[in-house]
Protein backbone atom coordinates (compact mmCIF):
# COMPACT_ATOMS: atom_id res chain seq x y z
CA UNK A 1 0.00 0.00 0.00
CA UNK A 2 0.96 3.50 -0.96
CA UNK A 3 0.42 6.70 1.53
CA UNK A 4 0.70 10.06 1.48
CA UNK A 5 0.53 11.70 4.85
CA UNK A 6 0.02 15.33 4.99
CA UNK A 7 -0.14 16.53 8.96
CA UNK A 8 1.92 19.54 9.62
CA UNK A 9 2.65 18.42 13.41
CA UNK A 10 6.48 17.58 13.47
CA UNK A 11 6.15 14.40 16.19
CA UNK A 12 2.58 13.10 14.54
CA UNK A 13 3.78 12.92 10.70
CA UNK A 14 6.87 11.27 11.77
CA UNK A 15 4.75 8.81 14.22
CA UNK A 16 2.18 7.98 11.91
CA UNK A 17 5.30 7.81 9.06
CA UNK A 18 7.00 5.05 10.87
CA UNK A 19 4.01 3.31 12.47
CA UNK A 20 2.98 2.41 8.61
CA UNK A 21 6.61 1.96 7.33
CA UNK A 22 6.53 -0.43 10.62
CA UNK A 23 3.70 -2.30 8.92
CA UNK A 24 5.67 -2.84 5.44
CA UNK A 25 3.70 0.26 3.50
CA UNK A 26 5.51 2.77 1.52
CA UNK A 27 4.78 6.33 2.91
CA UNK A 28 5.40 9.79 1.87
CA UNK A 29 4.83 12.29 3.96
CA UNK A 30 3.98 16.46 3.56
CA UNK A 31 4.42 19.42 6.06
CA UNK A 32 2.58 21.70 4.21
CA UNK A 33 -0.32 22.57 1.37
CA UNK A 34 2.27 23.18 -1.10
CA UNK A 35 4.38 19.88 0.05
CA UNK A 36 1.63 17.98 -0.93
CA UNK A 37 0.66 19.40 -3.96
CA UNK A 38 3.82 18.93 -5.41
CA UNK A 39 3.31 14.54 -4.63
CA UNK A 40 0.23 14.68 -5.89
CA UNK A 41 1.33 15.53 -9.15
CA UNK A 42 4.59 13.22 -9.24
CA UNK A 43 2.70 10.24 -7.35
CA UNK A 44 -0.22 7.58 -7.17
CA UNK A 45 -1.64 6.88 -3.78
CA UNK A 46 -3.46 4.37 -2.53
CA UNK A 47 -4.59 6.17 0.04
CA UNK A 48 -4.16 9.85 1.94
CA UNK A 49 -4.14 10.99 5.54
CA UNK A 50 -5.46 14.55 5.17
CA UNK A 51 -5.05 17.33 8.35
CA UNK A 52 -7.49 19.70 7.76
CA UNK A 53 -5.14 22.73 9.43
CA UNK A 54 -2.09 23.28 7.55
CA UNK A 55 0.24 26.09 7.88
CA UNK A 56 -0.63 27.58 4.39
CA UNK A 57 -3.70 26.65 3.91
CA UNK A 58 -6.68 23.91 4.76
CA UNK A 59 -6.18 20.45 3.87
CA UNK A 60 -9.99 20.51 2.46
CA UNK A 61 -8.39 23.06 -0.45
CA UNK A 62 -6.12 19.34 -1.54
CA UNK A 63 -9.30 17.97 -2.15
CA UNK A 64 -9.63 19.17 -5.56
CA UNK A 65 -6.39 18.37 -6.52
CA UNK A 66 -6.86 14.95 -5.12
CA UNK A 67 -10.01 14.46 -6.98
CA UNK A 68 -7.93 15.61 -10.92
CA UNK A 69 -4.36 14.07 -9.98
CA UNK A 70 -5.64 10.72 -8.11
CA UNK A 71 -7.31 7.03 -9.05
CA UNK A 72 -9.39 5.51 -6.78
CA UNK A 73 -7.76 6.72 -3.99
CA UNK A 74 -9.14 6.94 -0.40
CA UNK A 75 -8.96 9.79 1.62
CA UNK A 76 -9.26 10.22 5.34
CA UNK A 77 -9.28 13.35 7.11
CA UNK A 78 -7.90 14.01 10.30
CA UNK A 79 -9.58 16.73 12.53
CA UNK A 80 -9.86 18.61 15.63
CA UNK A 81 -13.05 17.72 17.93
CA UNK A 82 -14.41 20.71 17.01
CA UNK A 83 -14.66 21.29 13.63
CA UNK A 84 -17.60 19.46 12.54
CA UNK A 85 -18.53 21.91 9.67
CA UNK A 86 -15.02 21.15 8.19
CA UNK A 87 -15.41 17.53 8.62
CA UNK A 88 -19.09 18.31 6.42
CA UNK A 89 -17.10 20.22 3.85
CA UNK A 90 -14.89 17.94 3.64
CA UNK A 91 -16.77 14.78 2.74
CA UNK A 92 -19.29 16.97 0.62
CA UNK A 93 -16.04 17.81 -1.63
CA UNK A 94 -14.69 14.27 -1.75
CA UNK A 95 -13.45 12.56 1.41
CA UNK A 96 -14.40 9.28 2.71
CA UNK A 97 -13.85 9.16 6.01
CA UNK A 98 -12.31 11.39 9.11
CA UNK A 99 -11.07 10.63 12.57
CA UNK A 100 -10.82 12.95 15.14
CA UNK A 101 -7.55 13.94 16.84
CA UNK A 102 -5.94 12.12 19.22
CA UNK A 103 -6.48 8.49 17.74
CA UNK A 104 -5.01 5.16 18.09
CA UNK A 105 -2.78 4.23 15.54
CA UNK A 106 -4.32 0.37 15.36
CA UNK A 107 -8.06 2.40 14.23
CA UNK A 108 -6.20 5.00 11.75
CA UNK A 109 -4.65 1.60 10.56
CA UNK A 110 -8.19 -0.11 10.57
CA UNK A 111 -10.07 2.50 8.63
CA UNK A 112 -6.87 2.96 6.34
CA UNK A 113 -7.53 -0.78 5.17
CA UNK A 114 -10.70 -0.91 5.13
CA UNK A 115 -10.39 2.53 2.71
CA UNK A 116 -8.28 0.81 0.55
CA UNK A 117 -10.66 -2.17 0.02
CA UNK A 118 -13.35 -0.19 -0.56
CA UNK A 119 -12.09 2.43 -2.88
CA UNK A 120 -9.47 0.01 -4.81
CA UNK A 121 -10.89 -3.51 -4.57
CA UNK A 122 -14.48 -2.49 -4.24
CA UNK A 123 -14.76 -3.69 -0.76
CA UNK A 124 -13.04 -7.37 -1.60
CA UNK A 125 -10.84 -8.64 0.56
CA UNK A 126 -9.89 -11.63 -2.09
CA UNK A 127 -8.59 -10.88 -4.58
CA UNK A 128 -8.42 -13.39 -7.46
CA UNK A 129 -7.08 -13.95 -10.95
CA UNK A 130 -7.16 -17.20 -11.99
CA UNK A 131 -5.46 -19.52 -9.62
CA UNK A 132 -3.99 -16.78 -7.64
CA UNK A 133 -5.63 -15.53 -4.95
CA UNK A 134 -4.64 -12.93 -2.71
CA UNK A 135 -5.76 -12.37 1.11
CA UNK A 136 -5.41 -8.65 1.40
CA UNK A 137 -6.59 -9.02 5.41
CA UNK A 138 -3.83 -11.32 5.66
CA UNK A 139 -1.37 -10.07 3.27
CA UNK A 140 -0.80 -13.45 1.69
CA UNK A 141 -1.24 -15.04 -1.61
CA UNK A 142 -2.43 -18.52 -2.20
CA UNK A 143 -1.41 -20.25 -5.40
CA UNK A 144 -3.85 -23.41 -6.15
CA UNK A 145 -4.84 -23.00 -2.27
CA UNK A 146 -0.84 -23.39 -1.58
CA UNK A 147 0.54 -20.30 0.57
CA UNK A 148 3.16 -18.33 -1.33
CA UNK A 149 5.55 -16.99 0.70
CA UNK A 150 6.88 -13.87 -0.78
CA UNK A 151 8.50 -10.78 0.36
CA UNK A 152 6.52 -7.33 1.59
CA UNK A 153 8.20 -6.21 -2.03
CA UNK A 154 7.35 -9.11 -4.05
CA UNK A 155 3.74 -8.77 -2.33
CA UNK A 156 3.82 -5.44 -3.50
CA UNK A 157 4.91 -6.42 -6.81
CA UNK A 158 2.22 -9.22 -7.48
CA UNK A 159 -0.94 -6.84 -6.29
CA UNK A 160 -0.10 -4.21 -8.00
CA UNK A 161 0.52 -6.33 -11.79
CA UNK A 162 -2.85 -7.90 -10.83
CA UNK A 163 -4.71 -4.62 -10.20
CA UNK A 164 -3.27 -3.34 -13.59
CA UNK A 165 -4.08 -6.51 -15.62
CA UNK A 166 -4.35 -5.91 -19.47
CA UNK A 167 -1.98 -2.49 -18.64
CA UNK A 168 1.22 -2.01 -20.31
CA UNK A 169 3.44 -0.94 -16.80
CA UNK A 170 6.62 0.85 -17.63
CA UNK A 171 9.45 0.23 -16.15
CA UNK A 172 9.24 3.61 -14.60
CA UNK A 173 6.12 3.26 -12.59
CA UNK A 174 6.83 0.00 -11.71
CA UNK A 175 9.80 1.72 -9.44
CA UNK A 176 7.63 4.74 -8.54
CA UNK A 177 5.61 2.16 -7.29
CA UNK A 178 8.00 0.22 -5.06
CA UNK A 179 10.35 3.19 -3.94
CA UNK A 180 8.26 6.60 -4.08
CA UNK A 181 10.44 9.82 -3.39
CA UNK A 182 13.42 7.56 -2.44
CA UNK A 183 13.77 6.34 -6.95
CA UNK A 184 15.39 9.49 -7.31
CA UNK A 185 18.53 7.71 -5.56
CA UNK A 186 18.44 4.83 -7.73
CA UNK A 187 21.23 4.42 -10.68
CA UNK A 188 19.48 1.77 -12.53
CA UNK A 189 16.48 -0.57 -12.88
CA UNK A 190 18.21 -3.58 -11.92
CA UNK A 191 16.22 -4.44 -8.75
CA UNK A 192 12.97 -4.62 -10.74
CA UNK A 193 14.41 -7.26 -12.44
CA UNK A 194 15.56 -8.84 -9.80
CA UNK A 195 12.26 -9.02 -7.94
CA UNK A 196 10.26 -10.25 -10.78
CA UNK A 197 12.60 -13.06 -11.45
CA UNK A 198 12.42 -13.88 -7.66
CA UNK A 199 8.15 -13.23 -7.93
CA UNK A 200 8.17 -15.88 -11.32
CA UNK A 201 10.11 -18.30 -9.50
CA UNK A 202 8.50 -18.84 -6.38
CA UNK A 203 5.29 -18.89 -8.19
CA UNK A 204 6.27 -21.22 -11.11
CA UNK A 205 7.59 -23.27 -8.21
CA UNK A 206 4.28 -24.15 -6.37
CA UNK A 207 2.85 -24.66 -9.58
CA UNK A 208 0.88 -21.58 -10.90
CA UNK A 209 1.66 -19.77 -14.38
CA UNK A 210 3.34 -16.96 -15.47
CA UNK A 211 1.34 -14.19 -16.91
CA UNK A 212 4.06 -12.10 -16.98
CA UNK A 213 4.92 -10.83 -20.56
CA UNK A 214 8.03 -8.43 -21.48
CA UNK A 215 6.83 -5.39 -23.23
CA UNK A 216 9.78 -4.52 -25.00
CA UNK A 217 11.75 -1.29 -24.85
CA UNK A 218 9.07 -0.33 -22.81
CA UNK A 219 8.05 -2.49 -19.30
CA UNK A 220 5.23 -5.32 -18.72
CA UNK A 221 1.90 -6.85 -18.72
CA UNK A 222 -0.07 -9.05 -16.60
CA UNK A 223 -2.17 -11.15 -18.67
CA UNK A 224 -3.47 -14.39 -19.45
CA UNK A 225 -4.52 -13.75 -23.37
């Protein structure tokens, strides 16, 4: 799962940050209105944690931007207790859910998920294509009701190929996918290779087929035609 967090408190970006890169996710974080702006237009999220009080602006003024730069994204607002009128606004103009500051981590977690299913995977929580299927409560994938065990990244990998079936993927937001902000660092595209081989082989292993095809010059497709 991909997250952008945009909360302007210092100590609460940086805890929810970690509690979700704790969990395996990829998250990207904003201080500000403009911060976020600027990863909306270079990113694809899966989801979006969404202060309404920003230092530049309100957090309900993203929600346009969300809306034109984002797929099927979720969005959850965070809030003070009273600010119901923003919490209004804010669903009226696109946002599907809010939580009121403080929180626990495990609910922001819970209704981050449960987002995801909704908005993504239209409230599944299998996910299946052909013989694979894949748990997304569990984070596991069964392969002709055999558990694969793959990596958070190779998890990553296989969901994402699925959820794009039929898609040409470049090679490019294959990365973007896997490494966010932190692709800029990266010489080369040699771990991408690396992981599929790794993906192909564990599945080929336990029996299931590769639907994998190389897209020349270009990236991949997941596909059974």
């Amino acid at each position: 799962m991909k997250l952008l967090v945009v909360e302007d408190e210092k100590e609460l970006r940086r805890t929810i940050t970690d509690f979700f890169k704790n969990l395996g996710e990829l998250v990207i974080s904003a201080k500000d209105k403009f911060e976020a702006e600027d990863k909306l237009l270079s990113h694809q999220f899966d989801a979006i944690i969404l202060d309404i009080t920003l230092p530049d602006g309100s957090g309900i003024d993203i929600l346009p931007i969300i809306t034109k730069t984002q797929d099927n994204t979720g969005v959850l607002i965070l809030s003070a207790k009273n600010s119901l009128d923003d919490k209004i606004k804010g669903l009226d103009l696109g946002a599907d859910d809010y939580l009121t500051k403080p929180f626990h981590l495990a609910e922001l977690n819970s209704r981050i998920n449960a987002l995801v299913r909704r908005k993504i995977f239209k409230g599944e929580k299998i996910i299946q294509f052909n013989e694979i299927n894949i748990n997304l409560s569990e984070n596991q994938v069964y392969i002709k009701e055999q558990l694969l065990s793959l990596t958070k990244k190779e998890f990553t990998l296989l969901l994402y190929f699925v959820n794009n079936k039929n898609r040409v993927l470049t090679k490019e937001s294959i990365a973007e996918h896997l490494w966010g902000d932190n692709i800029d660092f990266i010489e080369n595209y040699d771990f991408i290779y690396t992981h599929i081989k790794n993906l192909r082989k564990k599945i080929l292993l336990i029996g299931g087929e590769d639907y994998l095809k190389t897209i020349h010059g270009i990236g991949y497709k997941y596909t059974n035609l």
